[in-house]
PDB file of N, CA and C in Angstrom:
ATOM      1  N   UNK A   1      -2.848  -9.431   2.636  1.00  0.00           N
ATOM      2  CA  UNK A   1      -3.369  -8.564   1.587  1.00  0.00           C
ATOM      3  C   UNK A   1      -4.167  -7.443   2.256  1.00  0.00           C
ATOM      4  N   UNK A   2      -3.971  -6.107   1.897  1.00  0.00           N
ATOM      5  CA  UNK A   2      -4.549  -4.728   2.365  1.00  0.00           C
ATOM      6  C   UNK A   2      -5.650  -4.598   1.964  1.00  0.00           C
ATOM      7  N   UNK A   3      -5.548  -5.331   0.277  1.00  0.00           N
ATOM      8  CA  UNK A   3      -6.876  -4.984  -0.335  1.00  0.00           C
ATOM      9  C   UNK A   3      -7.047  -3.183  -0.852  1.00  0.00           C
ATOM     10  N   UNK A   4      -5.568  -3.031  -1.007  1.00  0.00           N
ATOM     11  CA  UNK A   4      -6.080  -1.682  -2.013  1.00  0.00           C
ATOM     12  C   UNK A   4      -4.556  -1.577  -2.512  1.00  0.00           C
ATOM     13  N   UNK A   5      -3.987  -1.027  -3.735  1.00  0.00           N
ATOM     14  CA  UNK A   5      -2.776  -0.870  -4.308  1.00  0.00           C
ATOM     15  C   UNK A   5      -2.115  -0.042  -3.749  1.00  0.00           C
ATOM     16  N   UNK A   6      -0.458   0.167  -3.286  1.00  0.00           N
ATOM     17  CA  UNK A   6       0.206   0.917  -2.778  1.00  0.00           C
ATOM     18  C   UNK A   6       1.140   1.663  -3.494  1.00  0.00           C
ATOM     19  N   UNK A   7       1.616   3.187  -3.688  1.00  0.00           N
ATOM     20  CA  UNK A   7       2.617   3.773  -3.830  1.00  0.00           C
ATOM     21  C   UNK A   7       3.801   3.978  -3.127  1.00  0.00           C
ATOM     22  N   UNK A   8       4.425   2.428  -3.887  1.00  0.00           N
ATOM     23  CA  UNK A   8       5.851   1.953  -3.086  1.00  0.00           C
ATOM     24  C   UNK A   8       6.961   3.454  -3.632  1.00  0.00           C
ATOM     25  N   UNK A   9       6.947   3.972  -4.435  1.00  0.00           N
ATOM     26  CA  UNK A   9       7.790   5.132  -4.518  1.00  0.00           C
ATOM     27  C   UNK A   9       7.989   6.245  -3.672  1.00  0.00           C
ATOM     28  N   UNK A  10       6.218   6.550  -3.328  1.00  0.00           N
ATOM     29  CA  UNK A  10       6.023   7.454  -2.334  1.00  0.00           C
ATOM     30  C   UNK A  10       6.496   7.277  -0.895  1.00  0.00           C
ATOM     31  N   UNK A  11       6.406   5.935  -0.790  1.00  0.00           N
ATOM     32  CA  UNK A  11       6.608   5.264   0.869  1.00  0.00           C
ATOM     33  C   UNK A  11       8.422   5.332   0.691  1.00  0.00           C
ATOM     34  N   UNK A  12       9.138   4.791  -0.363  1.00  0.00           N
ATOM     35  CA  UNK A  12      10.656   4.684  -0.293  1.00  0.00           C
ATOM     36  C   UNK A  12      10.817   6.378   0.101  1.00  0.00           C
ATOM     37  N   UNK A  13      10.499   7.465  -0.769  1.00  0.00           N
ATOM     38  CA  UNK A  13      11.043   8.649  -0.424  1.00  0.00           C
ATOM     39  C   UNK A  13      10.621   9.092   1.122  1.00  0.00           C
ATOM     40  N   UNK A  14       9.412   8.957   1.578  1.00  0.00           N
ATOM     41  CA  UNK A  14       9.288   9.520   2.698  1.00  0.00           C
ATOM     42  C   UNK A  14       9.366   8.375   4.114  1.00  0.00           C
ATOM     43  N   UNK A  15      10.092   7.794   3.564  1.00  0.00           N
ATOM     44  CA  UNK A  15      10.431   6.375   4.725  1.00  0.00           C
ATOM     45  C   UNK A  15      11.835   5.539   4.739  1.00  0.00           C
ATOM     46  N   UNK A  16      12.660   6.867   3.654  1.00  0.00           N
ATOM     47  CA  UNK A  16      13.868   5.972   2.945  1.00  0.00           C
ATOM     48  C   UNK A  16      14.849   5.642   4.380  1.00  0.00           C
ATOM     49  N   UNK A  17      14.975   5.935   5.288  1.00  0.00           N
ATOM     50  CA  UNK A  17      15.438   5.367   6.601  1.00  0.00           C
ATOM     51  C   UNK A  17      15.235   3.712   6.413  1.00  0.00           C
ATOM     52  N   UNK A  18      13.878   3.790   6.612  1.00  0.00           N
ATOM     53  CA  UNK A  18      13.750   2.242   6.948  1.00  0.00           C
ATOM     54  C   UNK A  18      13.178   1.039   5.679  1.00  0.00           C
ATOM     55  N   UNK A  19      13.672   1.692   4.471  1.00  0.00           N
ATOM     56  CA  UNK A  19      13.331   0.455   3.341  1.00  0.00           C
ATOM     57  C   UNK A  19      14.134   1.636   2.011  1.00  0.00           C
ATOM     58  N   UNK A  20      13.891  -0.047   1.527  1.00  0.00           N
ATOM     59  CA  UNK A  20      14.745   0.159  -0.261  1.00  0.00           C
ATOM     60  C   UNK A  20      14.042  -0.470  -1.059  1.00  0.00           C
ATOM     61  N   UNK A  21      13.885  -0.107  -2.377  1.00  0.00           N
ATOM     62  CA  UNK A  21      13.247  -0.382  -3.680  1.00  0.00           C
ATOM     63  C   UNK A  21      13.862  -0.352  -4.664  1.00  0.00           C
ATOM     64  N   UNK A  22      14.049  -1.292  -5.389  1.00  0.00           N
ATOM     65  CA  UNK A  22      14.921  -1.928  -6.421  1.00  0.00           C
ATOM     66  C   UNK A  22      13.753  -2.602  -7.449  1.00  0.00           C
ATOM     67  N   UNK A  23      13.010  -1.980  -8.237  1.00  0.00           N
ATOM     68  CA  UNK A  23      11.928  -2.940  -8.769  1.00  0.00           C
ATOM     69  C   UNK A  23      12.713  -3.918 -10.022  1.00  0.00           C
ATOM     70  N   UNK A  24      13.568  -3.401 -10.655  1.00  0.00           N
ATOM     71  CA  UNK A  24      14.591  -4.256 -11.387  1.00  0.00           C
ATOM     72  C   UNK A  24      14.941  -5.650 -10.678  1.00  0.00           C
ATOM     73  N   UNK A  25      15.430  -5.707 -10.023  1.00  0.00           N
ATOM     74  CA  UNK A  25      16.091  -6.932  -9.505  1.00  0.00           C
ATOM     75  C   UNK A  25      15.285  -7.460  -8.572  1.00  0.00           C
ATOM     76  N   UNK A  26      13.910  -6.804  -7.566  1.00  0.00           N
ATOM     77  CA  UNK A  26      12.774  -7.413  -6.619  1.00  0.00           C
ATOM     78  C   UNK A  26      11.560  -6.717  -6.586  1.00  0.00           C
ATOM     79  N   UNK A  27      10.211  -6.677  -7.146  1.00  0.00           N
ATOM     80  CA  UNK A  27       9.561  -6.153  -7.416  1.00  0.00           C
ATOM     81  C   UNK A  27       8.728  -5.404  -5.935  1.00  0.00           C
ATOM     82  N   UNK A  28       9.190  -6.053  -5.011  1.00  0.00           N
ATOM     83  CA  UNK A  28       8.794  -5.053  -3.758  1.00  0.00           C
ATOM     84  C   UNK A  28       9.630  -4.432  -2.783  1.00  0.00           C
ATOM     85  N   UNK A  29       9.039  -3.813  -1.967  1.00  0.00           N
ATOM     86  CA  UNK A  29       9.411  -2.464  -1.271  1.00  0.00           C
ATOM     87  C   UNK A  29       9.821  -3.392  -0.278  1.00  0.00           C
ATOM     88  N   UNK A  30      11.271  -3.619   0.187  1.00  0.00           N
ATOM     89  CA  UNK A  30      11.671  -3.923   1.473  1.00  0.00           C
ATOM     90  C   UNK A  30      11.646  -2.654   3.176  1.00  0.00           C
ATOM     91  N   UNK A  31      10.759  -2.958   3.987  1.00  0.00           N
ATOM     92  CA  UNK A  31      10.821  -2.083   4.895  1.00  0.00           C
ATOM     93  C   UNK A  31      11.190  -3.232   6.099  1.00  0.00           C
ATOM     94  N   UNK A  32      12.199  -2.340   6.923  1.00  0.00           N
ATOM     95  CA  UNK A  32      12.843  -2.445   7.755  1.00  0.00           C
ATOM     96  C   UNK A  32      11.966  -1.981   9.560  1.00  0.00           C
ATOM     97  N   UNK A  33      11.112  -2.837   9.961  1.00  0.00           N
ATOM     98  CA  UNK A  33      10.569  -1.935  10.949  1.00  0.00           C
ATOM     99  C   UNK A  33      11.214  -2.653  12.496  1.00  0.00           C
ATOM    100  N   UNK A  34      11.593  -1.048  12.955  1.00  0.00           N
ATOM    101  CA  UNK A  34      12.789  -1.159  14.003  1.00  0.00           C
ATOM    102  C   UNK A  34      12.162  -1.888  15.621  1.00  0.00           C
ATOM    103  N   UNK A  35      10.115  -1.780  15.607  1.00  0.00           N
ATOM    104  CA  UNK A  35      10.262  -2.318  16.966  1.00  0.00           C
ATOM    105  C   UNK A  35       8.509  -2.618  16.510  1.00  0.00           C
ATOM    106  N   UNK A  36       8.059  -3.667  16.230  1.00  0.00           N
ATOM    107  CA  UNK A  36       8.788  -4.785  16.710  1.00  0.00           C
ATOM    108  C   UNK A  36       9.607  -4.941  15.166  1.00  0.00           C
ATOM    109  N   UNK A  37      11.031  -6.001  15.941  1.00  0.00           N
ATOM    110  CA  UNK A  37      12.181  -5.740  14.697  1.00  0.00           C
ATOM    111  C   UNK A  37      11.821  -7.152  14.132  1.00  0.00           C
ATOM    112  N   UNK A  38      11.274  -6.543  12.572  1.00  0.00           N
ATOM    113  CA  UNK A  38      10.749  -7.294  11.569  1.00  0.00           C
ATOM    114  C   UNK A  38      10.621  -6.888  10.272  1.00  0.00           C
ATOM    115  N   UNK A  39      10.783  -7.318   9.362  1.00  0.00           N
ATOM    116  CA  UNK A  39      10.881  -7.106   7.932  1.00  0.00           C
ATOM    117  C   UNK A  39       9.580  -7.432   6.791  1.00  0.00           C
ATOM    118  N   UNK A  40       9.256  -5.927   6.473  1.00  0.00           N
ATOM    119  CA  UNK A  40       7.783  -6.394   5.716  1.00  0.00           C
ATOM    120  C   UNK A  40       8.316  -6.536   3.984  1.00  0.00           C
ATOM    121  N   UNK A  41       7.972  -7.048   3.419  1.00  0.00           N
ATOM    122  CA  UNK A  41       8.032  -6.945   2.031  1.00  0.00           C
ATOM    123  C   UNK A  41       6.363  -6.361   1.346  1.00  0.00           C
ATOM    124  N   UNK A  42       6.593  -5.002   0.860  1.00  0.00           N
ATOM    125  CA  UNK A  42       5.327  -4.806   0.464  1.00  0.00           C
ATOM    126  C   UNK A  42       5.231  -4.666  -1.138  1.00  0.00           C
ATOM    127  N   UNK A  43       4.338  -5.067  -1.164  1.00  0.00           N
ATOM    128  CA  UNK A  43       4.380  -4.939  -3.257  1.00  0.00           C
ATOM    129  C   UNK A  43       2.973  -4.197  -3.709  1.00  0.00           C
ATOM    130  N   UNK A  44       3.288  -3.775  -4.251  1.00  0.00           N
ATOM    131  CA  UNK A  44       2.328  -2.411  -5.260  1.00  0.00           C
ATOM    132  C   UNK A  44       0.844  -2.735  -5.324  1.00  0.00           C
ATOM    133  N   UNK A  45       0.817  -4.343  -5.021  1.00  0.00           N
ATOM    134  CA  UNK A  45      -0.767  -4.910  -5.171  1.00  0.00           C
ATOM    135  C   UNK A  45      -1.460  -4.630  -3.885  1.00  0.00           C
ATOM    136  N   UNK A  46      -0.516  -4.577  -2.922  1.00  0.00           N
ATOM    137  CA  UNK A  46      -1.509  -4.381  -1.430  1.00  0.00           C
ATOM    138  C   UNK A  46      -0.931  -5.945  -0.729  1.00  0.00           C
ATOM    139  N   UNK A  47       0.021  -6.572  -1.204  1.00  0.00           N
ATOM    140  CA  UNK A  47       0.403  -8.202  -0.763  1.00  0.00           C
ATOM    141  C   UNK A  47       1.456  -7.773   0.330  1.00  0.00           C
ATOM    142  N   UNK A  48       1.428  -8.101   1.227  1.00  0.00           N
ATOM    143  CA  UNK A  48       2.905  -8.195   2.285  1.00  0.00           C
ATOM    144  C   UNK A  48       3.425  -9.375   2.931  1.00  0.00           C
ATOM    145  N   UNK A  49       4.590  -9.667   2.830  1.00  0.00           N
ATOM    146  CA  UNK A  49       4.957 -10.636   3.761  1.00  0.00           C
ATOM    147  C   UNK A  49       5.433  -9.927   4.577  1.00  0.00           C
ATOM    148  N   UNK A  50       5.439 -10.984   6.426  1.00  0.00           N
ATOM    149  CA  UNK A  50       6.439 -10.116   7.133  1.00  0.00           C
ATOM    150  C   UNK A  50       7.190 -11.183   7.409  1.00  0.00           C
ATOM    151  N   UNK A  51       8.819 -10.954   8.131  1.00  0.00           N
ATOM    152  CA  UNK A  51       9.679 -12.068   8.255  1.00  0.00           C
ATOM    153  C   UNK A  51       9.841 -11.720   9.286  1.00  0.00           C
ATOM    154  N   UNK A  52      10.437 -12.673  10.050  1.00  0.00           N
ATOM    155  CA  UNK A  52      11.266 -12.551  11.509  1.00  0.00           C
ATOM    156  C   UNK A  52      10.580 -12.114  12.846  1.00  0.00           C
ATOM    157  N   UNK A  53       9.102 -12.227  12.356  1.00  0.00           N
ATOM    158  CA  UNK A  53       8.058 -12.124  13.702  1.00  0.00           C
ATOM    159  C   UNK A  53       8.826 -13.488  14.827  1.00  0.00           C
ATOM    160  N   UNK A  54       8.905 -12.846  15.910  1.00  0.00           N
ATOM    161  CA  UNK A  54       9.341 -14.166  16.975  1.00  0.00           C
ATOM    162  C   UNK A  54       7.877 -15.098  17.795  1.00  0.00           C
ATOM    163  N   UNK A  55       6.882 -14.110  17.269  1.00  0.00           N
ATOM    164  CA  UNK A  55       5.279 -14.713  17.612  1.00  0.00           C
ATOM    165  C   UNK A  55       4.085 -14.042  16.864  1.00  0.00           C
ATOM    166  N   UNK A  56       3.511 -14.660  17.211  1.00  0.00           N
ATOM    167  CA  UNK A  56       1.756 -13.564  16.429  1.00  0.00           C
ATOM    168  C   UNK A  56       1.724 -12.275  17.095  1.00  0.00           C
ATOM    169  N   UNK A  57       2.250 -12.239  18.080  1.00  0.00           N
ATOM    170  CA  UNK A  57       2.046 -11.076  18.819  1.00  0.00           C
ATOM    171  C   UNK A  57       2.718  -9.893  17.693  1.00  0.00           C
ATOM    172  N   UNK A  58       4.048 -10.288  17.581  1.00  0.00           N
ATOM    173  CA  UNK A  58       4.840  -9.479  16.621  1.00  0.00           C
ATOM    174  C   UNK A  58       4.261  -8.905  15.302  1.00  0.00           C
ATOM    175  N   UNK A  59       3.301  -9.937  14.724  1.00  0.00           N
ATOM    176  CA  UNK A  59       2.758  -9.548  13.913  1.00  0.00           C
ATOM    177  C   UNK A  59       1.535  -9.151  13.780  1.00  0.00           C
ATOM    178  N   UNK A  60       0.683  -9.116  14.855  1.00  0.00           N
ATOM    179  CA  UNK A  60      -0.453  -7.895  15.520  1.00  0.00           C
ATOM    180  C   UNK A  60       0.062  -6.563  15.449  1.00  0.00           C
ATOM    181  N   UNK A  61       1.249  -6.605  15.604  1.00  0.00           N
ATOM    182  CA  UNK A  61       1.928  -4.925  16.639  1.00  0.00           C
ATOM    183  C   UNK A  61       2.342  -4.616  14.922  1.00  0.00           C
ATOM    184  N   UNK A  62       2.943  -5.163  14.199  1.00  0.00           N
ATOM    185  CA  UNK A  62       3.360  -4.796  12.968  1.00  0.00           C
ATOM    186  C   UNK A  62       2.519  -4.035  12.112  1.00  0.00           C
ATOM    187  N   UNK A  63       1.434  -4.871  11.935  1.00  0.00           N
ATOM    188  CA  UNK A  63       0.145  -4.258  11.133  1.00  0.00           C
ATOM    189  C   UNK A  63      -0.109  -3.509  11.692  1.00  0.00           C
ATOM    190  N   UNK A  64      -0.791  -3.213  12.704  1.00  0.00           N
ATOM    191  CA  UNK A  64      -1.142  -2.567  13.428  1.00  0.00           C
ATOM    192  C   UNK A  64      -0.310  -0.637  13.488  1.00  0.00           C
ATOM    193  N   UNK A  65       0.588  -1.247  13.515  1.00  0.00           N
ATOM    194  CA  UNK A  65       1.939  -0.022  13.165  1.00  0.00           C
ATOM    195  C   UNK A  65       1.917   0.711  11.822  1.00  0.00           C
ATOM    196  N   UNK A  66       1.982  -0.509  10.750  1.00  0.00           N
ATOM    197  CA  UNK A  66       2.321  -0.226   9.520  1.00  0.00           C
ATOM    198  C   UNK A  66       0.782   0.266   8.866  1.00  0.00           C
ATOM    199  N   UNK A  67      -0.431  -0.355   9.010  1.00  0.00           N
ATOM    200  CA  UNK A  67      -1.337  -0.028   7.994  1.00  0.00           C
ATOM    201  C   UNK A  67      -1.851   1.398   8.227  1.00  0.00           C
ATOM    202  N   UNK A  68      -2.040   2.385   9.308  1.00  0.00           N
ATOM    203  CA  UNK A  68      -1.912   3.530   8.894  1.00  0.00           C
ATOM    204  C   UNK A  68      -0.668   4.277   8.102  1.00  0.00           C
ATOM    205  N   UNK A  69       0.333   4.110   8.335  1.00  0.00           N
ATOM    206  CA  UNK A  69       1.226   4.225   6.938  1.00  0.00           C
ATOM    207  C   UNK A  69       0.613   4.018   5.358  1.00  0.00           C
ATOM    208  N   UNK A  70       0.366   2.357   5.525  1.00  0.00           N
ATOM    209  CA  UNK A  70       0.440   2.283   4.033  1.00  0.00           C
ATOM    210  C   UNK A  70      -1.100   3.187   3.787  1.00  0.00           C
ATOM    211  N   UNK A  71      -2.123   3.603   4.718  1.00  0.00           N
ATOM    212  CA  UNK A  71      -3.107   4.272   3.549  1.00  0.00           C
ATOM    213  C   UNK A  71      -2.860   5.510   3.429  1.00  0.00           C
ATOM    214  N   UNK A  72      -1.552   6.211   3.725  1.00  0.00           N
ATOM    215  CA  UNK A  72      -1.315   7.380   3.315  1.00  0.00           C
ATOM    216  C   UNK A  72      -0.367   7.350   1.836  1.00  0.00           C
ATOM    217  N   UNK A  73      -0.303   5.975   1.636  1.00  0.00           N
ATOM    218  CA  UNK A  73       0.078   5.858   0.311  1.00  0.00           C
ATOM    219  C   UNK A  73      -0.529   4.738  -0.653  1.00  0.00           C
ATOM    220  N   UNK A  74      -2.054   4.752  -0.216  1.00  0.00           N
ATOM    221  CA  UNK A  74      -3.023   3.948  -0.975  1.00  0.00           C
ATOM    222  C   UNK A  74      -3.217   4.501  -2.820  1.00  0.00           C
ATOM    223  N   UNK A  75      -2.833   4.031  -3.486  1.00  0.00           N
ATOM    224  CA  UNK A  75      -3.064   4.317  -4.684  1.00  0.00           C
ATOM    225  C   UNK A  75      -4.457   4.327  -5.195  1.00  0.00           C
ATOM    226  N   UNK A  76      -4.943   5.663  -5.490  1.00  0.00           N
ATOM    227  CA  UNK A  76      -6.123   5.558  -5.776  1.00  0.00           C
ATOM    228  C   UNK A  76      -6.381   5.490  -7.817  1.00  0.00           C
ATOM    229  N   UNK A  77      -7.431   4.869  -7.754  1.00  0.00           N
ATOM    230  CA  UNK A  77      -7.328   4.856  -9.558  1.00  0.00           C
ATOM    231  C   UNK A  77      -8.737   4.897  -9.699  1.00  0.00           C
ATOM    232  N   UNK A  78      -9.280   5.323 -10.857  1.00  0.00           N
ATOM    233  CA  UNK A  78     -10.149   6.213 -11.193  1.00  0.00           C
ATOM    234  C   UNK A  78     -11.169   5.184 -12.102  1.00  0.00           C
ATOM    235  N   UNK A  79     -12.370   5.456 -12.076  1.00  0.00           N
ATOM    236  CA  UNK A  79     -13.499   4.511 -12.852  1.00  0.00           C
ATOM    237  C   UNK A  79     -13.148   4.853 -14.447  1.00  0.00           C
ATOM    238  N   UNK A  80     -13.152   3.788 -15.089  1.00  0.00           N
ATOM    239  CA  UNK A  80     -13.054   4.398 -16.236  1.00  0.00           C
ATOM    240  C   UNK A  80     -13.902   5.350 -17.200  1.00  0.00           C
ATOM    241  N   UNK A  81     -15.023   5.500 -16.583  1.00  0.00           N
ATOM    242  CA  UNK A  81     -15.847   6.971 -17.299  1.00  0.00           C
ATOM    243  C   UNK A  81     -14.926   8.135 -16.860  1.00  0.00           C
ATOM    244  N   UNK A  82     -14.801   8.037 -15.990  1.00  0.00           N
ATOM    245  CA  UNK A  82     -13.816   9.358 -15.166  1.00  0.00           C
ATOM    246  C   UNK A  82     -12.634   9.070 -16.182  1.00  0.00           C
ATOM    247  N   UNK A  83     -12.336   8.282 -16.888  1.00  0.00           N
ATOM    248  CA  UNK A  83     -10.967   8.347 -17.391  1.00  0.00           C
ATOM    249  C   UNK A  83     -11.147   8.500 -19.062  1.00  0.00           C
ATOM    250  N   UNK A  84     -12.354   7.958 -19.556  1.00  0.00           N
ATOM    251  CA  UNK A  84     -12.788   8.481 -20.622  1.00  0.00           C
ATOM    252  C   UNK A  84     -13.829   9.550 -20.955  1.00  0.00           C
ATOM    253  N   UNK A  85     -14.498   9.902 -20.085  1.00  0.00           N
ATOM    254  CA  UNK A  85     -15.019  10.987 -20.085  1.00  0.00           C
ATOM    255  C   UNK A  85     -16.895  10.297 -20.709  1.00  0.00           C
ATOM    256  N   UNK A  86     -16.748   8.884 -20.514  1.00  0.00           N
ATOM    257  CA  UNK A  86     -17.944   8.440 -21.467  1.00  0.00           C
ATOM    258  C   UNK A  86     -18.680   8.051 -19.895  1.00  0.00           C
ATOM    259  N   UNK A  87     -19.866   8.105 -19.416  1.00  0.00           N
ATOM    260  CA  UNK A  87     -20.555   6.992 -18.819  1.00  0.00           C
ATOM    261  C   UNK A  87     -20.698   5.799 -18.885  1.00  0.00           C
ATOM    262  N   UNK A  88     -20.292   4.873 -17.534  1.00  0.00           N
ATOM    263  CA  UNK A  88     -20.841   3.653 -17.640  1.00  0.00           C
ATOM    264  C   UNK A  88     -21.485   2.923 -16.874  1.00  0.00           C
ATOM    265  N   UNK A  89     -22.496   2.176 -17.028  1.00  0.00           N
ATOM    266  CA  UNK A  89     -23.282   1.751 -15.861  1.00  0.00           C
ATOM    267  C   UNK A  89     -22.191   1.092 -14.725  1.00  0.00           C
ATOM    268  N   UNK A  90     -21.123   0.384 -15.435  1.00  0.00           N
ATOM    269  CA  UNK A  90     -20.574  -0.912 -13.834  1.00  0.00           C
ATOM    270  C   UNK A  90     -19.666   0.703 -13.513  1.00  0.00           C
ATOM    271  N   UNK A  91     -19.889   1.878 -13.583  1.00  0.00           N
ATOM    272  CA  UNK A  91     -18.795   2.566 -12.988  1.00  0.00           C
ATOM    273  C   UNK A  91     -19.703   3.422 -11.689  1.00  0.00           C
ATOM    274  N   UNK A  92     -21.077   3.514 -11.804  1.00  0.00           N
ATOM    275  CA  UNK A  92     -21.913   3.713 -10.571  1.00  0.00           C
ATOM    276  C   UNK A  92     -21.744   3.443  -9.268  1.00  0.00           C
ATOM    277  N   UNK A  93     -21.357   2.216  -9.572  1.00  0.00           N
ATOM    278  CA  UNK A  93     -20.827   1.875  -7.443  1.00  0.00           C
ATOM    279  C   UNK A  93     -19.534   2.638  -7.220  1.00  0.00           C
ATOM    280  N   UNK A  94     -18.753   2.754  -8.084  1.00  0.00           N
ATOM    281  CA  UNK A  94     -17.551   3.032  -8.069  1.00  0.00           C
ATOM    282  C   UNK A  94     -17.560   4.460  -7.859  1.00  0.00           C
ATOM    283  N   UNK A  95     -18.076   5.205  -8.125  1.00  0.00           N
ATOM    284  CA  UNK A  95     -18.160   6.461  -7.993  1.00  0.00           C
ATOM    285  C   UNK A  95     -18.754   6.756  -6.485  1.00  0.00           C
ATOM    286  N   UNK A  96     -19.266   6.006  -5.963  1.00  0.00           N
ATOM    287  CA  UNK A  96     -20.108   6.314  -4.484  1.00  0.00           C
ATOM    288  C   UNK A  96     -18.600   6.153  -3.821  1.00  0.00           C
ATOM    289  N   UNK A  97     -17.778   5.168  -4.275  1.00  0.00           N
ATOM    290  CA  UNK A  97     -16.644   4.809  -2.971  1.00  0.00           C
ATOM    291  C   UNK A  97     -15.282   6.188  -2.977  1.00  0.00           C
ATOM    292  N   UNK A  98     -15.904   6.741  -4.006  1.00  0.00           N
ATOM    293  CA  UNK A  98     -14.345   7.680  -3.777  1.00  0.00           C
ATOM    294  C   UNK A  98     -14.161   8.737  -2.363  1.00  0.00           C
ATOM    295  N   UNK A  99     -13.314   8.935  -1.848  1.00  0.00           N
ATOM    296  CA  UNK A  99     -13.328   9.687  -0.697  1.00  0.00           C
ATOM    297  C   UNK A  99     -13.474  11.156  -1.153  1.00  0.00           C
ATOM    298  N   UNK A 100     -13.708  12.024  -0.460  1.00  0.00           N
ATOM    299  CA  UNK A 100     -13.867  13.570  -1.188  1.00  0.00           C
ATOM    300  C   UNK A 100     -12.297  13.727  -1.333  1.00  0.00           C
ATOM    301  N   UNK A 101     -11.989  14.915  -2.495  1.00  0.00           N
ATOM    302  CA  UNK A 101     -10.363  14.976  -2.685  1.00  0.00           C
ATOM    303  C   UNK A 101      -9.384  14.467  -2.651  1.00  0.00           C
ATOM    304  N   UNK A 102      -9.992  12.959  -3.241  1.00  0.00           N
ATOM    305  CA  UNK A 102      -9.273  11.765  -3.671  1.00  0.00           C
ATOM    306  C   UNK A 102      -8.576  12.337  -5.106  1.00  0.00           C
ATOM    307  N   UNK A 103      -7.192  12.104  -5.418  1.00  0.00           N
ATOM    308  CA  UNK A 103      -6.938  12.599  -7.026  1.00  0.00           C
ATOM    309  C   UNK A 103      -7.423  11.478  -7.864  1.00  0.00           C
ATOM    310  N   UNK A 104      -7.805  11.334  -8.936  1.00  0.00           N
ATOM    311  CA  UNK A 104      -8.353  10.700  -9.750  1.00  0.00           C
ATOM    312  C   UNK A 104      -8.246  11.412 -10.972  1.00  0.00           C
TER     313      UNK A 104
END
């Protein structure tokens, strides 16, 4: 788990080489990564499996590879005062964490 939601649409178009998305028939993003050669399944929540690691090592080098990727397609979502336009107290912390020129 990444621990933040991903834009599997964004990642299929600008990564369509190495994965496919079918949310009909499998609700996550199959990526294909060529070295080390292993297969992540990523899903929209921030959850990944990887398959076909031949050791831990494989799957050090994977993450390691892949998670600057996925935060260029971190889905950002917005406090809900920001979305209703009302103030709310539990939306205070939330507002400190946004990055500058985050869309929201």
């Amino acid at each position: 788990d990444i621990r933040f939601p991903i834009r599997l649409e964004g990642l299929l178009n600008d990564h369509a080489r190495f994965s496919s998305y079918e949310p009909e028939p499998f609700p996550g993003l199959i990526y294909k990564l060529v070295e080390p050669k292993l297969t992540l399944l990523i899903f929209v929540s921030g959850k990944i499996v990887l398959c076909g690691a031949r050791d831990s090592n494989h799957l050090h080098q994977a993450i390691d590879k892949m998670y600057p990727v996925l935060l260029q397609y971190r889905k950002m979502t917005a406090p809900p005062s920001l979305l209703t336009g009302k103030p709310g107290y539990e939306d205070s912390e939330d507002l400190d964490c946004l990055e500058p020129g985050a869309n929201v």
